[in-house]
Protein backbone atom coordinates (compact mmCIF):
# COMPACT_ATOMS: atom_id res chain seq x y z
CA UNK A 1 0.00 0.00 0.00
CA UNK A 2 1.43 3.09 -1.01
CA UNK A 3 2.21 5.84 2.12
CA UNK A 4 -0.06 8.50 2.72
CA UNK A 5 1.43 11.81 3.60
CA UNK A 6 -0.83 14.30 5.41
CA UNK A 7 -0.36 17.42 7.76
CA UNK A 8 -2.38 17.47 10.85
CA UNK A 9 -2.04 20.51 12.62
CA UNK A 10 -2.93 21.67 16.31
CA UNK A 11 -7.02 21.46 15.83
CA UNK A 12 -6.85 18.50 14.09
CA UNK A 13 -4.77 16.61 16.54
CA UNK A 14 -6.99 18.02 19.41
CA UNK A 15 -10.12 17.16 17.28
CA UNK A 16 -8.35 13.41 17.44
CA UNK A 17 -6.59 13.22 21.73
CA UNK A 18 -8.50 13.93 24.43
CA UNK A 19 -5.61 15.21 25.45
CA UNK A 20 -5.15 19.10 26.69
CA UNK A 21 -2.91 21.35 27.97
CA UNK A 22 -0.13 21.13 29.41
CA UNK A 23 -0.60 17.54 28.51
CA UNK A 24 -0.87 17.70 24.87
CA UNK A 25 2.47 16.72 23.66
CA UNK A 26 2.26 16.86 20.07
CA UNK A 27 2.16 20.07 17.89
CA UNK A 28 1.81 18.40 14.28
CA UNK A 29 1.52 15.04 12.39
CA UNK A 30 3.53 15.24 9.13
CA UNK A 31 3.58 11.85 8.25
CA UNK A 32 1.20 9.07 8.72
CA UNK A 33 0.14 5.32 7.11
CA UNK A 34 -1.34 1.85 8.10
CA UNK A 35 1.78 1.06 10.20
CA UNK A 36 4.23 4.58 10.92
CA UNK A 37 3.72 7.86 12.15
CA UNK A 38 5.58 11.31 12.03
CA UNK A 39 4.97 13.94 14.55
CA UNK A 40 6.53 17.07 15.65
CA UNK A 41 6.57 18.57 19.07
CA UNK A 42 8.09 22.08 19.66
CA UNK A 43 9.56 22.58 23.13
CA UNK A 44 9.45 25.95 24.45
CA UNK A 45 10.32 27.73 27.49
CA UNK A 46 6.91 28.34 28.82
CA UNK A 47 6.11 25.26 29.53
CA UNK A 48 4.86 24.67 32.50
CA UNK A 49 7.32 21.88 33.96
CA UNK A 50 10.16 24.04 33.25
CA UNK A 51 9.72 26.05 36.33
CA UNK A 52 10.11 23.14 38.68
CA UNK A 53 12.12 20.60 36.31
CA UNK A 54 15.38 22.23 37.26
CA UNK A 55 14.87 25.65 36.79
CA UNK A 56 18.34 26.90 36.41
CA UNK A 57 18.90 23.97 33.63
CA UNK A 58 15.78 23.61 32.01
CA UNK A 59 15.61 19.71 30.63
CA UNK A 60 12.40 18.13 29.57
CA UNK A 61 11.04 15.27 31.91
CA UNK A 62 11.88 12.00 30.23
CA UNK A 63 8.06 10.69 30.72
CA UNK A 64 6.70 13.69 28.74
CA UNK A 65 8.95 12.42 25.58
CA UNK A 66 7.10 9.26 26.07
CA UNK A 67 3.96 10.36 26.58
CA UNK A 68 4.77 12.53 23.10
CA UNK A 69 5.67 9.37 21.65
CA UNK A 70 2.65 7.39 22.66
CA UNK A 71 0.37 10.01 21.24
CA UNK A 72 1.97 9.98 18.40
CA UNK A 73 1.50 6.55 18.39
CA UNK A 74 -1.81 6.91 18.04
CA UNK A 75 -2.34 8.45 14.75
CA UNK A 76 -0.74 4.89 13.27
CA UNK A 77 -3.16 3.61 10.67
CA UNK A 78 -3.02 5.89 8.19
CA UNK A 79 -5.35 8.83 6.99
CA UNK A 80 -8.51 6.83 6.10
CA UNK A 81 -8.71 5.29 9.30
CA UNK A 82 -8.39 8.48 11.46
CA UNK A 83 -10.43 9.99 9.23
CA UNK A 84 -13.36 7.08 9.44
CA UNK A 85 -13.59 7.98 12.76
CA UNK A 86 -14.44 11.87 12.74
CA UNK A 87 -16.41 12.18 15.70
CA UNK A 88 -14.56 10.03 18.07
CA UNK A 89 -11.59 11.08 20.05
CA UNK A 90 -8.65 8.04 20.55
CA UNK A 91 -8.20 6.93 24.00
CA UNK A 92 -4.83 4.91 24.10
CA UNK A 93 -3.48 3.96 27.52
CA UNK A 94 0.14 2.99 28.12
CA UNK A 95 0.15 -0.60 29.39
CA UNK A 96 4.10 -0.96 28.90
CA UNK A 97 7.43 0.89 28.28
CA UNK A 98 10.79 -0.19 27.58
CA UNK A 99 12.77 3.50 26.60
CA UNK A 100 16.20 4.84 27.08
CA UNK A 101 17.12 8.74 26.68
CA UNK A 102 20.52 9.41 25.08
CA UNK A 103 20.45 12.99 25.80
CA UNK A 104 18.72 15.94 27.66
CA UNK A 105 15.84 17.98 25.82
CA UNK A 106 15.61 21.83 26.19
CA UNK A 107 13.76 24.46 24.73
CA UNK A 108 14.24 25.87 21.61
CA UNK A 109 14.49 21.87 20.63
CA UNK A 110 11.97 20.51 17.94
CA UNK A 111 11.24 16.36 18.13
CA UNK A 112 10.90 14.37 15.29
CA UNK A 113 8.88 11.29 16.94
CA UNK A 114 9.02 7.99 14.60
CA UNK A 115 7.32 5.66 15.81
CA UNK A 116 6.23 2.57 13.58
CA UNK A 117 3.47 -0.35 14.50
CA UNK A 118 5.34 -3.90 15.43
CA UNK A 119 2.71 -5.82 15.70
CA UNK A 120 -1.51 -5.97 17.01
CA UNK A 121 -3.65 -8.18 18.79
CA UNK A 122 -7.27 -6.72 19.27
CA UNK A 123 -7.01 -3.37 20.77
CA UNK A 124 -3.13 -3.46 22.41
CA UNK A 125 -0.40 -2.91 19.69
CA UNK A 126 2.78 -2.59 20.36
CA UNK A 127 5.01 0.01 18.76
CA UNK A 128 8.40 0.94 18.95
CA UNK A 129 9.89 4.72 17.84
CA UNK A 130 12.40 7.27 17.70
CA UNK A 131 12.95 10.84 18.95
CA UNK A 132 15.48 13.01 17.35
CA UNK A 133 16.68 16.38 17.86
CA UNK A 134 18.43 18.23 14.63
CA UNK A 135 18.95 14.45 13.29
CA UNK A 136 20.81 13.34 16.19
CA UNK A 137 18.39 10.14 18.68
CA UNK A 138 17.36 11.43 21.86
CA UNK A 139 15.32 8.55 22.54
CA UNK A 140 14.17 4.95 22.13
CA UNK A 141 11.48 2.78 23.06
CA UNK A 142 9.05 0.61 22.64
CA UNK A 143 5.14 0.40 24.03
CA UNK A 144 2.35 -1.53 24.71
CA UNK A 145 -0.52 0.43 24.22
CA UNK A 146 -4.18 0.28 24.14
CA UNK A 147 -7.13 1.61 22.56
CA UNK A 148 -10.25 2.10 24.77
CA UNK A 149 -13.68 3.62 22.94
């Protein structure tokens, strides 16, 4: 099946998560077919965790990149079958992690998150990604996750 390359942008994503902020962790989707996904988070200064997540060296809590990484996750599947479900938001739990972090994210830093399906069995799928800063991994990992309607 040939990819699918589509742009979802802030309302679209948010029309997708229930996710909100400061807990929405994904700014775009540039990328996305029936078993990888491409999406872009921009990390800025005011976010919220940065004031208590070692304020004189602002780094980005490790569980945040996964949570960015499972959301991404969730947009796996390709454009027709987000798009089948307009008026339905995805609710994907984390049931399992297995991720390392390479190096510290700051702001001014913009993620790539790849993450690609390995395999599914009813609702839980388990996918593995990457996060890169500039080209260079940041992260690795793979999850369990599962869809609840």
């Amino acid at each position: 099946m040939p990819k699918k390359k589509m742009i979802f942008d802030i309302e679209d994503i948010k029309s997708k998560l229930p996710h909100r902020y400061p807990f929405l962790m994904i700014d775009r989707i540039i990328e996305t077919d029936t078993d990888h996904c491409i999406g872009i988070k921009n990390v800025t200064a005011n976010e919220p965790y940065f004031q208590g997540h070692f304020p004189a060296e602002s780094i980005m809590p490790g569980v945040l990149i996964a949570e960015a990484m499972v959301q991404t996750a969730a947009f796996i599947g390709g454009v027709d079958k987000i798009n089948s479900r307009d008026n339905q938001m995805y609710k994907v739990f984390l049931t399992d992690i297995n991720m390392r972090i390479h190096k510290p994210v700051v702001p001014g830093d913009q993620l790539v998150i790849n993450m690609s399906l390995v395999k599914t069995l009813g609702k839980i799928s388990k996918c593995q990604g990457k996060v890169t800063v500039d080209g260079e991994v940041i992260a690795v990992g793979e999850f369990n996750i599962a869809e609840v309607q």
